[in-house]
N, C-alpha and C. Protein backbone atom coordinates (compact mmCIF):
# COMPACT_ATOMS: atom_id res chain seq x y z
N UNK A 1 -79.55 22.17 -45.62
CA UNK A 1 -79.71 20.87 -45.13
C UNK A 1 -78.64 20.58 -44.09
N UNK A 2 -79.16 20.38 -43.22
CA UNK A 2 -78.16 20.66 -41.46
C UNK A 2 -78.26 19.14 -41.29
N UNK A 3 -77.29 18.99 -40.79
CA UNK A 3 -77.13 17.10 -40.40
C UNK A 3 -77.23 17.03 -39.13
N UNK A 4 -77.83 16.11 -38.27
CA UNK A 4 -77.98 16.53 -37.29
C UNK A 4 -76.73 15.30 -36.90
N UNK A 5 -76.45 15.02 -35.99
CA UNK A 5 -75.44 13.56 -35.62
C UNK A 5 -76.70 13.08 -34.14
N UNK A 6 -76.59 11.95 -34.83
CA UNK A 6 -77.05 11.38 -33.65
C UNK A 6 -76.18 11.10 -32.22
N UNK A 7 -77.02 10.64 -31.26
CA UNK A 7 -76.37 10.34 -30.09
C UNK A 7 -75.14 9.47 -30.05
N UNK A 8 -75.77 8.37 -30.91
CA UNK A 8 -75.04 7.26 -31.53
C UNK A 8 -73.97 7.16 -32.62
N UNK A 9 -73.90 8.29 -33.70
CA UNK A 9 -73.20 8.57 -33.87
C UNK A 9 -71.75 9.22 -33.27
N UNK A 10 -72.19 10.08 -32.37
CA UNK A 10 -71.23 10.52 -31.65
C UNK A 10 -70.40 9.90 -30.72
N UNK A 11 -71.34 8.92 -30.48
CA UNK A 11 -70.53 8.03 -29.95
C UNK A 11 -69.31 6.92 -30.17
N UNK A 12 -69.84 7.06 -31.29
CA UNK A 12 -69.10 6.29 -32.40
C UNK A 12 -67.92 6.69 -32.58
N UNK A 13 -67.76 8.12 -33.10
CA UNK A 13 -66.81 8.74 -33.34
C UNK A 13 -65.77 9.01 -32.33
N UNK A 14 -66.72 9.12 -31.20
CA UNK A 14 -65.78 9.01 -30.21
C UNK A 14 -64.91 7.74 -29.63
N UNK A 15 -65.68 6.99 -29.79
CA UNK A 15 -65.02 5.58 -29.51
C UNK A 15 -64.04 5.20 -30.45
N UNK A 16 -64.17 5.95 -31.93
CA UNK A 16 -63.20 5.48 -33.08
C UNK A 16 -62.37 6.32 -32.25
N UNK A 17 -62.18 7.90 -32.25
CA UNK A 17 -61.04 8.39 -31.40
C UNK A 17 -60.04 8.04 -30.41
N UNK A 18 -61.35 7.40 -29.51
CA UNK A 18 -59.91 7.15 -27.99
C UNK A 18 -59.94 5.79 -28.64
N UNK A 19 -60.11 5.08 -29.71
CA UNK A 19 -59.29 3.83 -30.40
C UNK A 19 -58.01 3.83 -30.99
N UNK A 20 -58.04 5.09 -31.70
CA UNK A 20 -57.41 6.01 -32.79
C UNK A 20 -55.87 5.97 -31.22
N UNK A 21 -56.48 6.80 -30.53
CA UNK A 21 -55.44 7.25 -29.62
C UNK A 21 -54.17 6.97 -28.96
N UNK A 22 -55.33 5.49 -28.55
CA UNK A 22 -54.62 4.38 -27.46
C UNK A 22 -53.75 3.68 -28.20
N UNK A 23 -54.29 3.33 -29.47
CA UNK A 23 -53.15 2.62 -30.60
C UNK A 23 -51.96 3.10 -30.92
N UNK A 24 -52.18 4.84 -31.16
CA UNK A 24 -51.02 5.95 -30.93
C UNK A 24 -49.97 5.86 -29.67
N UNK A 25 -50.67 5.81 -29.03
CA UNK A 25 -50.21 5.94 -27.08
C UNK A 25 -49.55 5.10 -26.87
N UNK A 26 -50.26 3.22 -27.05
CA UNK A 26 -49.29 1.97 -27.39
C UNK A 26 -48.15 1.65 -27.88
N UNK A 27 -48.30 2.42 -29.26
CA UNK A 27 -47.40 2.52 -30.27
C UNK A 27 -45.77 3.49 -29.65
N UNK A 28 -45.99 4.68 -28.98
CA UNK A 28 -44.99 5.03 -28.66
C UNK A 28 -44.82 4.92 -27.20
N UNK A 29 -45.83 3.94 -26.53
CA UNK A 29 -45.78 3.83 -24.90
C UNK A 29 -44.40 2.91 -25.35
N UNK A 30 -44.46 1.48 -26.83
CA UNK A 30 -43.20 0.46 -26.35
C UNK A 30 -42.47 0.93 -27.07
N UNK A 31 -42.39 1.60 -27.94
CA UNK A 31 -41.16 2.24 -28.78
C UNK A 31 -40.23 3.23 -26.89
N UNK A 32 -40.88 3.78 -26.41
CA UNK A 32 -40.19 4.04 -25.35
C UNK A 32 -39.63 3.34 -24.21
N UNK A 33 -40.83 2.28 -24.23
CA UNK A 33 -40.42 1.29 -23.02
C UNK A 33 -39.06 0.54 -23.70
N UNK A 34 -39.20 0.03 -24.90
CA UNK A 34 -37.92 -0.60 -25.41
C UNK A 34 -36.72 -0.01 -25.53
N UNK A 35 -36.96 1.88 -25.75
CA UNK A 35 -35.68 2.31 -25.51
C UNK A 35 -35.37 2.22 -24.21
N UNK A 36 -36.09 2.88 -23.19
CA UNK A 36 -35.88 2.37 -21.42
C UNK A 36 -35.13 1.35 -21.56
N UNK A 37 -35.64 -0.05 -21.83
CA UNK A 37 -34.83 -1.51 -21.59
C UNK A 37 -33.37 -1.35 -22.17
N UNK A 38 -33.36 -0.97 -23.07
CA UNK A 38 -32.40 -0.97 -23.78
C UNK A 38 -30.94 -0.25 -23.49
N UNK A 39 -31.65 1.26 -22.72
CA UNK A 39 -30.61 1.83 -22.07
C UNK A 39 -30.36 1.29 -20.57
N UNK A 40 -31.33 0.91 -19.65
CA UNK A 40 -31.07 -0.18 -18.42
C UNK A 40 -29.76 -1.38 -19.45
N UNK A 41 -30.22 -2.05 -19.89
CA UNK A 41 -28.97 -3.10 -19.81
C UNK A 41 -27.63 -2.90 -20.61
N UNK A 42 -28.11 -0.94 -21.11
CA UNK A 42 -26.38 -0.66 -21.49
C UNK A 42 -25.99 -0.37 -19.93
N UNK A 43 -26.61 0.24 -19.30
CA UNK A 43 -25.75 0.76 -18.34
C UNK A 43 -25.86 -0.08 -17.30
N UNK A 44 -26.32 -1.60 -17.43
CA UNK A 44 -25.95 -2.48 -16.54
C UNK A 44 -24.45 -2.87 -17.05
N UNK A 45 -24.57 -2.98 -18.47
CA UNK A 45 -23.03 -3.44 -18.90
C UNK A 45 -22.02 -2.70 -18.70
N UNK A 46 -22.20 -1.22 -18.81
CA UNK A 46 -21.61 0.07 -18.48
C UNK A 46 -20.69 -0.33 -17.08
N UNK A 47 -21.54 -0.64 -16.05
CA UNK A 47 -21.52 -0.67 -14.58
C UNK A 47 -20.06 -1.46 -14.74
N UNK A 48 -20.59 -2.73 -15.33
CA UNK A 48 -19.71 -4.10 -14.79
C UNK A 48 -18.32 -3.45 -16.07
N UNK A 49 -18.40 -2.71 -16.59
CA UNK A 49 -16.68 -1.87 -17.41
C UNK A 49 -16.21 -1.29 -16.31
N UNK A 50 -17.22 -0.74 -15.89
CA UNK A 50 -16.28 0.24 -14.77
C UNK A 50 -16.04 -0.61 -13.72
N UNK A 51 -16.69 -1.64 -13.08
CA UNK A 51 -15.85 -2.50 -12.04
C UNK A 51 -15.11 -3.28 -12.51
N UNK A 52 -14.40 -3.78 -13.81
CA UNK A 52 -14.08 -4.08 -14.32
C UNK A 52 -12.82 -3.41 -14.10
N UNK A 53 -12.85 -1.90 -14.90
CA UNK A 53 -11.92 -0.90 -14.65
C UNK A 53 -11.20 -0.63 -13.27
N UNK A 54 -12.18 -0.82 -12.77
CA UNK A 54 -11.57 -0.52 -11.17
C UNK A 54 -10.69 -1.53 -10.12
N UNK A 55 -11.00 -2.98 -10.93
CA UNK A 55 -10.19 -4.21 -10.46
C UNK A 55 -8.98 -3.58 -11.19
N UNK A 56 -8.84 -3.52 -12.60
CA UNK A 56 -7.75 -3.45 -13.25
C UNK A 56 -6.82 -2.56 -12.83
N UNK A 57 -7.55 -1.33 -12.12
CA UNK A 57 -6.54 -0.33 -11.90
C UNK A 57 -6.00 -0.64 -10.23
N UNK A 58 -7.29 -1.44 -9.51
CA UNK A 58 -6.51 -1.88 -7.81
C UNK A 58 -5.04 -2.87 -8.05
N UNK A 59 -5.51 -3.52 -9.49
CA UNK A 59 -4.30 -4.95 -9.74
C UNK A 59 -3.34 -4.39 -10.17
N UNK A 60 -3.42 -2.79 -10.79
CA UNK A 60 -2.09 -1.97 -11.42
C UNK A 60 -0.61 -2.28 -10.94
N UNK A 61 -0.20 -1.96 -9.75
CA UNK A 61 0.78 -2.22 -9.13
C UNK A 61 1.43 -3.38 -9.13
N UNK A 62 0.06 -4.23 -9.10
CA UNK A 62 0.96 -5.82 -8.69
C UNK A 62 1.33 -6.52 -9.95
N UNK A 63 0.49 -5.76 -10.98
CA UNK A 63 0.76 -6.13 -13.07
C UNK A 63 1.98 -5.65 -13.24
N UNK A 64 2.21 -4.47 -12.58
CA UNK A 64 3.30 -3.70 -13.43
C UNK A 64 4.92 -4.50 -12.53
N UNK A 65 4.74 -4.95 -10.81
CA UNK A 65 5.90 -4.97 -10.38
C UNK A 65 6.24 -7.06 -11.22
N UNK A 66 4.98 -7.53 -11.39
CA UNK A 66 5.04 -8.87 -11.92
C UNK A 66 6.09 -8.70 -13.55
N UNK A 67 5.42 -8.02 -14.09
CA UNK A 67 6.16 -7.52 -15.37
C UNK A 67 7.47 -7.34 -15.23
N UNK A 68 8.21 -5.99 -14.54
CA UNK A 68 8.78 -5.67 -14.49
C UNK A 68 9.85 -6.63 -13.81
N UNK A 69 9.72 -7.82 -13.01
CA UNK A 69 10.36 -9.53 -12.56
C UNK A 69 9.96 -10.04 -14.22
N UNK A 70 9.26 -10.06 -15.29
CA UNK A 70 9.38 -10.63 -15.84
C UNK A 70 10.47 -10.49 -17.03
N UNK A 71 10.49 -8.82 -17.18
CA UNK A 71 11.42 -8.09 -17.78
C UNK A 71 12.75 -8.31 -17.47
N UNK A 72 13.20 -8.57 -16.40
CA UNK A 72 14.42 -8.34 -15.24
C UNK A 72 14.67 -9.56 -15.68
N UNK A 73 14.18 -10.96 -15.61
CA UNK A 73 14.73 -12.71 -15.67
C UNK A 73 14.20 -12.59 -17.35
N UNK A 74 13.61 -12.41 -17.93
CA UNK A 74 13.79 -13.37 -19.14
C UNK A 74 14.75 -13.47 -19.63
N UNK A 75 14.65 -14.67 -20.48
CA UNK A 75 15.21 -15.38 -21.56
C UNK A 75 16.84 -13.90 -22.08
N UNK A 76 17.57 -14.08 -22.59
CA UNK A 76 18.65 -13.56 -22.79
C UNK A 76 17.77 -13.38 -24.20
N UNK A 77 18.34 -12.40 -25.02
CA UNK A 77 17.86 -11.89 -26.30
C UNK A 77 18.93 -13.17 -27.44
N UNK A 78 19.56 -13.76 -27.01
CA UNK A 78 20.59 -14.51 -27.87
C UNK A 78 19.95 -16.19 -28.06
N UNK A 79 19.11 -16.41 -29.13
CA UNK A 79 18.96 -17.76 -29.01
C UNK A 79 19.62 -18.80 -28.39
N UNK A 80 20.66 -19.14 -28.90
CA UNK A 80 21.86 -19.88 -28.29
C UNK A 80 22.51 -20.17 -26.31
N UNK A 81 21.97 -18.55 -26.26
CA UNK A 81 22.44 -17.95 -24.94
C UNK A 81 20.90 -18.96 -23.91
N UNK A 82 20.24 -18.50 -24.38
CA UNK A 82 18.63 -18.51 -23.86
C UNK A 82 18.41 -20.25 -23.97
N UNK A 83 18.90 -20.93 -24.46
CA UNK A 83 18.77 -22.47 -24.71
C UNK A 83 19.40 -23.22 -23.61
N UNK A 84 20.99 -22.81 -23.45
CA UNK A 84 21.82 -23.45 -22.86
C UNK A 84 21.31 -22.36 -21.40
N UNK A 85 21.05 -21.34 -20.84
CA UNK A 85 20.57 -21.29 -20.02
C UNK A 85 19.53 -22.17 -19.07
N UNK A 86 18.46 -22.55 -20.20
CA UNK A 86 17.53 -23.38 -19.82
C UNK A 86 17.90 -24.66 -19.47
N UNK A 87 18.29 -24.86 -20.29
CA UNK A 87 19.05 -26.56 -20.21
C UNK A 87 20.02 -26.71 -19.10
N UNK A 88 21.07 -25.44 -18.98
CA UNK A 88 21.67 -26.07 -17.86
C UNK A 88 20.66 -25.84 -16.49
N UNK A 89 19.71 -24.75 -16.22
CA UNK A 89 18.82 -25.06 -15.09
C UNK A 89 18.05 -26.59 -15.12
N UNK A 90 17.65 -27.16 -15.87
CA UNK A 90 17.19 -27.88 -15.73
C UNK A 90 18.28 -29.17 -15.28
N UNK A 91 19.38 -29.34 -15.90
CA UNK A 91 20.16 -29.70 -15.46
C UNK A 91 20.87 -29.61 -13.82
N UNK A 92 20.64 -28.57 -13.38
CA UNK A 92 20.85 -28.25 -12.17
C UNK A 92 19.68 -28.74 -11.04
N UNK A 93 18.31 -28.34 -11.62
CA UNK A 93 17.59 -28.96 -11.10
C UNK A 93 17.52 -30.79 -10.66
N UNK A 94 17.76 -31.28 -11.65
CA UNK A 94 17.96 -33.04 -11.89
C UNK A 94 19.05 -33.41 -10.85
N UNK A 95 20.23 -32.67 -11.20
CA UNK A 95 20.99 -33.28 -10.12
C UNK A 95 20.81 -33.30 -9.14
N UNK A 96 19.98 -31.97 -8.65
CA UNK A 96 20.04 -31.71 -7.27
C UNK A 96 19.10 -32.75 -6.14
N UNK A 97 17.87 -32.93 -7.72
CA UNK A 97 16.54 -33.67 -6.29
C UNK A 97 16.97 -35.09 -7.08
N UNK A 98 18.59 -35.57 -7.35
CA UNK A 98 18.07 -37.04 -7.95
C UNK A 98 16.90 -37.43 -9.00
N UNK A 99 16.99 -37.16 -10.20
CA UNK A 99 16.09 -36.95 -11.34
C UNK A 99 16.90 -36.94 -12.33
N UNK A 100 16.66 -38.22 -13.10
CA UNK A 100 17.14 -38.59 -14.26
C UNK A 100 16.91 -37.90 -15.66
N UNK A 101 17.35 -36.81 -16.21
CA UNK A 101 17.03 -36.43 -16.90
C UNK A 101 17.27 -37.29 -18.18
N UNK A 102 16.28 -38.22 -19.71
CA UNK A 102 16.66 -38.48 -20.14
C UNK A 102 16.78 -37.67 -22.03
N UNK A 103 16.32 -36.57 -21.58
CA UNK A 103 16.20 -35.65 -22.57
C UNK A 103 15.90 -34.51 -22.55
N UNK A 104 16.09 -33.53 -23.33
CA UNK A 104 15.42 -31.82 -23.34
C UNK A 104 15.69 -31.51 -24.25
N UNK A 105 14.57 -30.98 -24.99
CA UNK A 105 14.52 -31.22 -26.67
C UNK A 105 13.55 -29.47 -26.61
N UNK A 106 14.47 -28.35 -26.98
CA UNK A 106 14.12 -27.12 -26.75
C UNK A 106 13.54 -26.60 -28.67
N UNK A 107 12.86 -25.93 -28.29
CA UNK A 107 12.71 -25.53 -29.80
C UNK A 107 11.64 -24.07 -29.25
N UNK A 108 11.87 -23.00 -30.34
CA UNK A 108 11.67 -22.22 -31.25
C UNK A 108 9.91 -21.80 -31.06
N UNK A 109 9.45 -20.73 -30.95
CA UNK A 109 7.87 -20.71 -30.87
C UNK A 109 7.90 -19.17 -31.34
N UNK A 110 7.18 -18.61 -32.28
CA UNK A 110 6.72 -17.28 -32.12
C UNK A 110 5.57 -16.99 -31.18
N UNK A 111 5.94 -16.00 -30.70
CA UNK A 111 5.07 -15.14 -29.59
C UNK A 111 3.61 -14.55 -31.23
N UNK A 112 2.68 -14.71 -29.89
CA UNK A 112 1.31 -13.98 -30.49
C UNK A 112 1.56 -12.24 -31.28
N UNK A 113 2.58 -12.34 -30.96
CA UNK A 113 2.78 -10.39 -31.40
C UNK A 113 4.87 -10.52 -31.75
N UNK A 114 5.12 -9.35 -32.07
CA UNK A 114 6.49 -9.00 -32.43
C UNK A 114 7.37 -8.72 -31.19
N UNK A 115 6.45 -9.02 -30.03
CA UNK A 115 7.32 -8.03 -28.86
C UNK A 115 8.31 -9.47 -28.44
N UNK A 116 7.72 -10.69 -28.81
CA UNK A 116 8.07 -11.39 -27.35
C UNK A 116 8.06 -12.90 -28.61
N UNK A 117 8.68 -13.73 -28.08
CA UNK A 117 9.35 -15.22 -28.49
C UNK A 117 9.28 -16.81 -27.56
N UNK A 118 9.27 -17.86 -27.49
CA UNK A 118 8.56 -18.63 -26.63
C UNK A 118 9.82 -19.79 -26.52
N UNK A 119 10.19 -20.43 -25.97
CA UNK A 119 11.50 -21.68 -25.85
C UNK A 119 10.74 -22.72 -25.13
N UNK A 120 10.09 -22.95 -26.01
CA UNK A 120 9.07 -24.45 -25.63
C UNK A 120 10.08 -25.79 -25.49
N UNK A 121 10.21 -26.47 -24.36
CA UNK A 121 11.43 -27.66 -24.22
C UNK A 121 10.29 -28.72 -23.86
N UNK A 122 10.55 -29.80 -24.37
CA UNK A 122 10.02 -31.02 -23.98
C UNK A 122 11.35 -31.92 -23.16
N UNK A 123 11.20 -32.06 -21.55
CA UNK A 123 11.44 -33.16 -20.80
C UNK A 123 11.23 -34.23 -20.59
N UNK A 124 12.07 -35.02 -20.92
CA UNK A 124 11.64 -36.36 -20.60
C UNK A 124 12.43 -36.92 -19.37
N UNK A 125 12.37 -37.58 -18.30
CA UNK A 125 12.79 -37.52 -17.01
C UNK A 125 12.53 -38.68 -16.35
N UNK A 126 13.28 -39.37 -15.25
CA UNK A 126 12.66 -40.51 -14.56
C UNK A 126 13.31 -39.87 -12.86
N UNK A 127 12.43 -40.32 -11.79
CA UNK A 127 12.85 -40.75 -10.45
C UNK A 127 11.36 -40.97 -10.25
N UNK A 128 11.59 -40.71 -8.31
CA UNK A 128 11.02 -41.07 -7.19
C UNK A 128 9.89 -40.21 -7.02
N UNK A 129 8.69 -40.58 -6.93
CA UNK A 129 7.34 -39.67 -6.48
C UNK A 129 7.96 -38.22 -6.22
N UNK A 130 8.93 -38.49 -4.95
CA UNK A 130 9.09 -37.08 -3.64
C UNK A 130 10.70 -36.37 -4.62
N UNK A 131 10.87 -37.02 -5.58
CA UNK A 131 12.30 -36.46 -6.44
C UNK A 131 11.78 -35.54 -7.52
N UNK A 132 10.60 -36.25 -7.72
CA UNK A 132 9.96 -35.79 -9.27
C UNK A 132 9.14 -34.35 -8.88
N UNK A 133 8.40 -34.55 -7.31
CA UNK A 133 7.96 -33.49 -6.79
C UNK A 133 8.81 -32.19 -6.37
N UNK A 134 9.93 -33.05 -6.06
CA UNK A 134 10.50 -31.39 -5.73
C UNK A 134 11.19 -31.24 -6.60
N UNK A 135 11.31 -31.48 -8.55
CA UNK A 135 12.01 -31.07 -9.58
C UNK A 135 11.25 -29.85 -9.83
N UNK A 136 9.57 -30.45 -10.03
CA UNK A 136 8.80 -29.56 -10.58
C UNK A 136 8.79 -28.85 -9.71
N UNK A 137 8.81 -28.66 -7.93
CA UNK A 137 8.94 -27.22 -7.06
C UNK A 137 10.13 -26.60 -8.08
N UNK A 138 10.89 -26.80 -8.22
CA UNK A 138 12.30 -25.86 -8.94
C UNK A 138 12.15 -25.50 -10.25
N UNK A 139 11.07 -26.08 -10.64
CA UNK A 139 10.96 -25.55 -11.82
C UNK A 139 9.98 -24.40 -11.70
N UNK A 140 8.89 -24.31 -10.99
CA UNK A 140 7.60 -23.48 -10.27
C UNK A 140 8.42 -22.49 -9.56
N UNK A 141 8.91 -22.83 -8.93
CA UNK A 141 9.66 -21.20 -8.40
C UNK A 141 10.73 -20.89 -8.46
N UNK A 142 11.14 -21.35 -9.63
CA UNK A 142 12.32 -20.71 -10.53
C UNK A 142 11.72 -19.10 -10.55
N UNK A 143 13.19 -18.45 -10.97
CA UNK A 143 12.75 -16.81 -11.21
C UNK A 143 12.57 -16.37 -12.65
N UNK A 144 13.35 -17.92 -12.97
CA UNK A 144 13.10 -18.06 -15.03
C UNK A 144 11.64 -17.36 -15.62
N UNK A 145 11.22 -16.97 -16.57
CA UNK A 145 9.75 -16.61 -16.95
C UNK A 145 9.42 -18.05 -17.53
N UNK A 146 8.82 -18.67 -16.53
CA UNK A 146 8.40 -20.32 -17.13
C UNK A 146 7.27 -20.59 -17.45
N UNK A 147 6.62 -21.26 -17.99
CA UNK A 147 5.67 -21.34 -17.78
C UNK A 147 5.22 -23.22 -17.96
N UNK A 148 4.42 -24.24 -17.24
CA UNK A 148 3.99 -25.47 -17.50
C UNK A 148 3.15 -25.45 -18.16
N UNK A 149 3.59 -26.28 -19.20
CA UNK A 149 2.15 -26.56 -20.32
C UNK A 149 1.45 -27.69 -19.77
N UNK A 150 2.33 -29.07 -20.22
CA UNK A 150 1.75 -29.83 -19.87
C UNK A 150 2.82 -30.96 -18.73
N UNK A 151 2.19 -31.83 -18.08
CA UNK A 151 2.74 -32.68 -16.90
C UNK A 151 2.18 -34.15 -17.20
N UNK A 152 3.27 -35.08 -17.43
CA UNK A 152 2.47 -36.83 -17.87
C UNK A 152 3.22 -37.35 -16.91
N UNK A 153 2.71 -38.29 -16.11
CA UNK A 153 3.53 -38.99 -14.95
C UNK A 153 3.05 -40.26 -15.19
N UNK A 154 3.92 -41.28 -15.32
CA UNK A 154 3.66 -42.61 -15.58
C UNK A 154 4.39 -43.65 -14.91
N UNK A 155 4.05 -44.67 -14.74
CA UNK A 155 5.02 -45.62 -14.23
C UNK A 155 6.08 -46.31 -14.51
N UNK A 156 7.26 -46.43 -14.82
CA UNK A 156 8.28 -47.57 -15.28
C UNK A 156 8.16 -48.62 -14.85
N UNK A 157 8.01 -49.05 -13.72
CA UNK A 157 8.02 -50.52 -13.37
C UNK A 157 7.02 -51.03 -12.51
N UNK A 158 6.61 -52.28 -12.09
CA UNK A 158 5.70 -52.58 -11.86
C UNK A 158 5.16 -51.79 -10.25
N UNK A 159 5.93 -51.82 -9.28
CA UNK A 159 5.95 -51.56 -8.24
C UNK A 159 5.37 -49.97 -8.00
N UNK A 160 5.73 -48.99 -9.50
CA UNK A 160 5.29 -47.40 -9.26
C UNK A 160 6.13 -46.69 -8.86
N UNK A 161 7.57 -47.58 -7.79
CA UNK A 161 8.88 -46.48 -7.01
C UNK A 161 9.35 -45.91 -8.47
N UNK A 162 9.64 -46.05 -9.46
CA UNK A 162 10.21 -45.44 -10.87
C UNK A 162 9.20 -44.71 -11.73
N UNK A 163 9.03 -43.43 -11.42
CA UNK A 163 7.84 -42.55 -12.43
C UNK A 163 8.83 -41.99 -13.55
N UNK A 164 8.03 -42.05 -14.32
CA UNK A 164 8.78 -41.24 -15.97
C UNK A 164 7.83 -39.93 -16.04
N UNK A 165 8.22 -39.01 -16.14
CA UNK A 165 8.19 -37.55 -16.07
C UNK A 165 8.29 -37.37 -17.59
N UNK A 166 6.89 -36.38 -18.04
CA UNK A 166 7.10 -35.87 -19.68
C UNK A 166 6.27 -34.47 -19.08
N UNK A 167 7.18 -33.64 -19.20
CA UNK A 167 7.06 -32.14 -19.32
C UNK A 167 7.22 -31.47 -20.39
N UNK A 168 6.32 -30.14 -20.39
CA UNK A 168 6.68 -29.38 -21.59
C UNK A 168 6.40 -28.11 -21.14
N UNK A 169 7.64 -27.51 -21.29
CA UNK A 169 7.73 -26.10 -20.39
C UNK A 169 7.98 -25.16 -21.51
N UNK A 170 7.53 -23.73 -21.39
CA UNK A 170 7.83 -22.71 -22.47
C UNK A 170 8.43 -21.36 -21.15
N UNK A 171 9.04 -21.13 -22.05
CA UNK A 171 10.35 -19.66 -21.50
C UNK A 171 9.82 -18.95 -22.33
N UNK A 172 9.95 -17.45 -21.67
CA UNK A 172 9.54 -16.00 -21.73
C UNK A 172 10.70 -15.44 -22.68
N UNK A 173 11.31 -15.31 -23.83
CA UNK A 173 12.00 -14.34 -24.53
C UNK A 173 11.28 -12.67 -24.98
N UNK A 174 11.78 -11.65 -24.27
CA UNK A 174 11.47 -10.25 -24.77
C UNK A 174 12.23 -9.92 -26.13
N UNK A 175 12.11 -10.87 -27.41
CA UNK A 175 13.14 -10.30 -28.05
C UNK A 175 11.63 -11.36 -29.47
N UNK A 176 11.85 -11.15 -30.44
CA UNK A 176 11.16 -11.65 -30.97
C UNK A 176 11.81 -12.85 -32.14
N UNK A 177 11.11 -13.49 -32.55
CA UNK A 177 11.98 -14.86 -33.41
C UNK A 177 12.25 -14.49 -34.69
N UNK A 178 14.12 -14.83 -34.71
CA UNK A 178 14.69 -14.22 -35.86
C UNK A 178 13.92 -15.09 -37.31
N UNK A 179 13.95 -14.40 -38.60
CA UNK A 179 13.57 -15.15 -39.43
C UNK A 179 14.35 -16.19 -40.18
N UNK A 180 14.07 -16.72 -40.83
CA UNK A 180 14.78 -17.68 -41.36
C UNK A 180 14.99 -17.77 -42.64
């Protein structure tokens, strides 16, 4: 007993096949296409490491000679030393542009890591618009490792000629904060 297949049958079968196929074909056409994507936007990210890399290493020179000014002026390793340093610059500064210093209140900061220590001072200060401006020039291009946190400028008197100055400046120590 021989089976014969019809026309229609065969057709059938065939159509179940290239169904069978294409579902196969689909199946690893996006399993591939998704690895494709996937490796495109590593090696888009790839790209932007290496230009990344390549800024870092053009900026090499100018990181290392900045450092190495930062190494050279910081802070004295001696708390005590490193305080009255500050204080008397700032002091030096005041006299010089007419600027009332009416306080400097220095304190103590640990650095993010063991290498390094912070001399955060709060100023409190009075003069003239063009007095107060060229304190903070001396404080900005000091060779000190300074850094401005924050700057409050307010008025004393009605007129505005009397600004009150509240600064808060932090110093660079290479030495780390003794314990207590």
């Amino acid at each position: 007993m021989s089976q014969k297949t019809n026309p229609r049958q065969k057709l059938l079968v065939i159509g179940a096949a290239v169904a069978v196929l294409l579902y196969v074909a689909d199946g690893i056409y996006g399993a591939v296409s998704a690895s494709w994507s996937a490796r495109s936007k590593e090696i888009a990210k790839l790209r932007q490491d290496v230009d990344k890399g390549r800024g870092s290493i053009e900026r090499g020179p100018r990181t290392q000679a900045t450092w190495a000014d930062m190494e050279k002026n910081a802070l004295p390793k001696d708390p005590a030393q490193a305080e009255q340093e500050l204080i008397t610059a700032f002091d030096k500064w005041g006299r010089a542009n007419n600027v009332e210093l009416a306080s400097i209140k220095p304190q103590w900061k640990r650095g993010s890591n063991e290498r390094y220590s912070l001399l955060e001072c709060r100023i409190d200060a009075t003069g003239t618009n063009s007095s107060l401006a060229r304190f903070l020039w001396e404080v900005e291009k000091s060779s000190l490792p300074l850094r401005v946190e924050t700057v409050e400028i307010n008025a004393r008197d009605n007129s505005g000629q009397k600004l009150g100055l509240g600064l808060v400046v932090t110093g660079l120590r290479l030495s780390p904060l003794e314990r207590k």
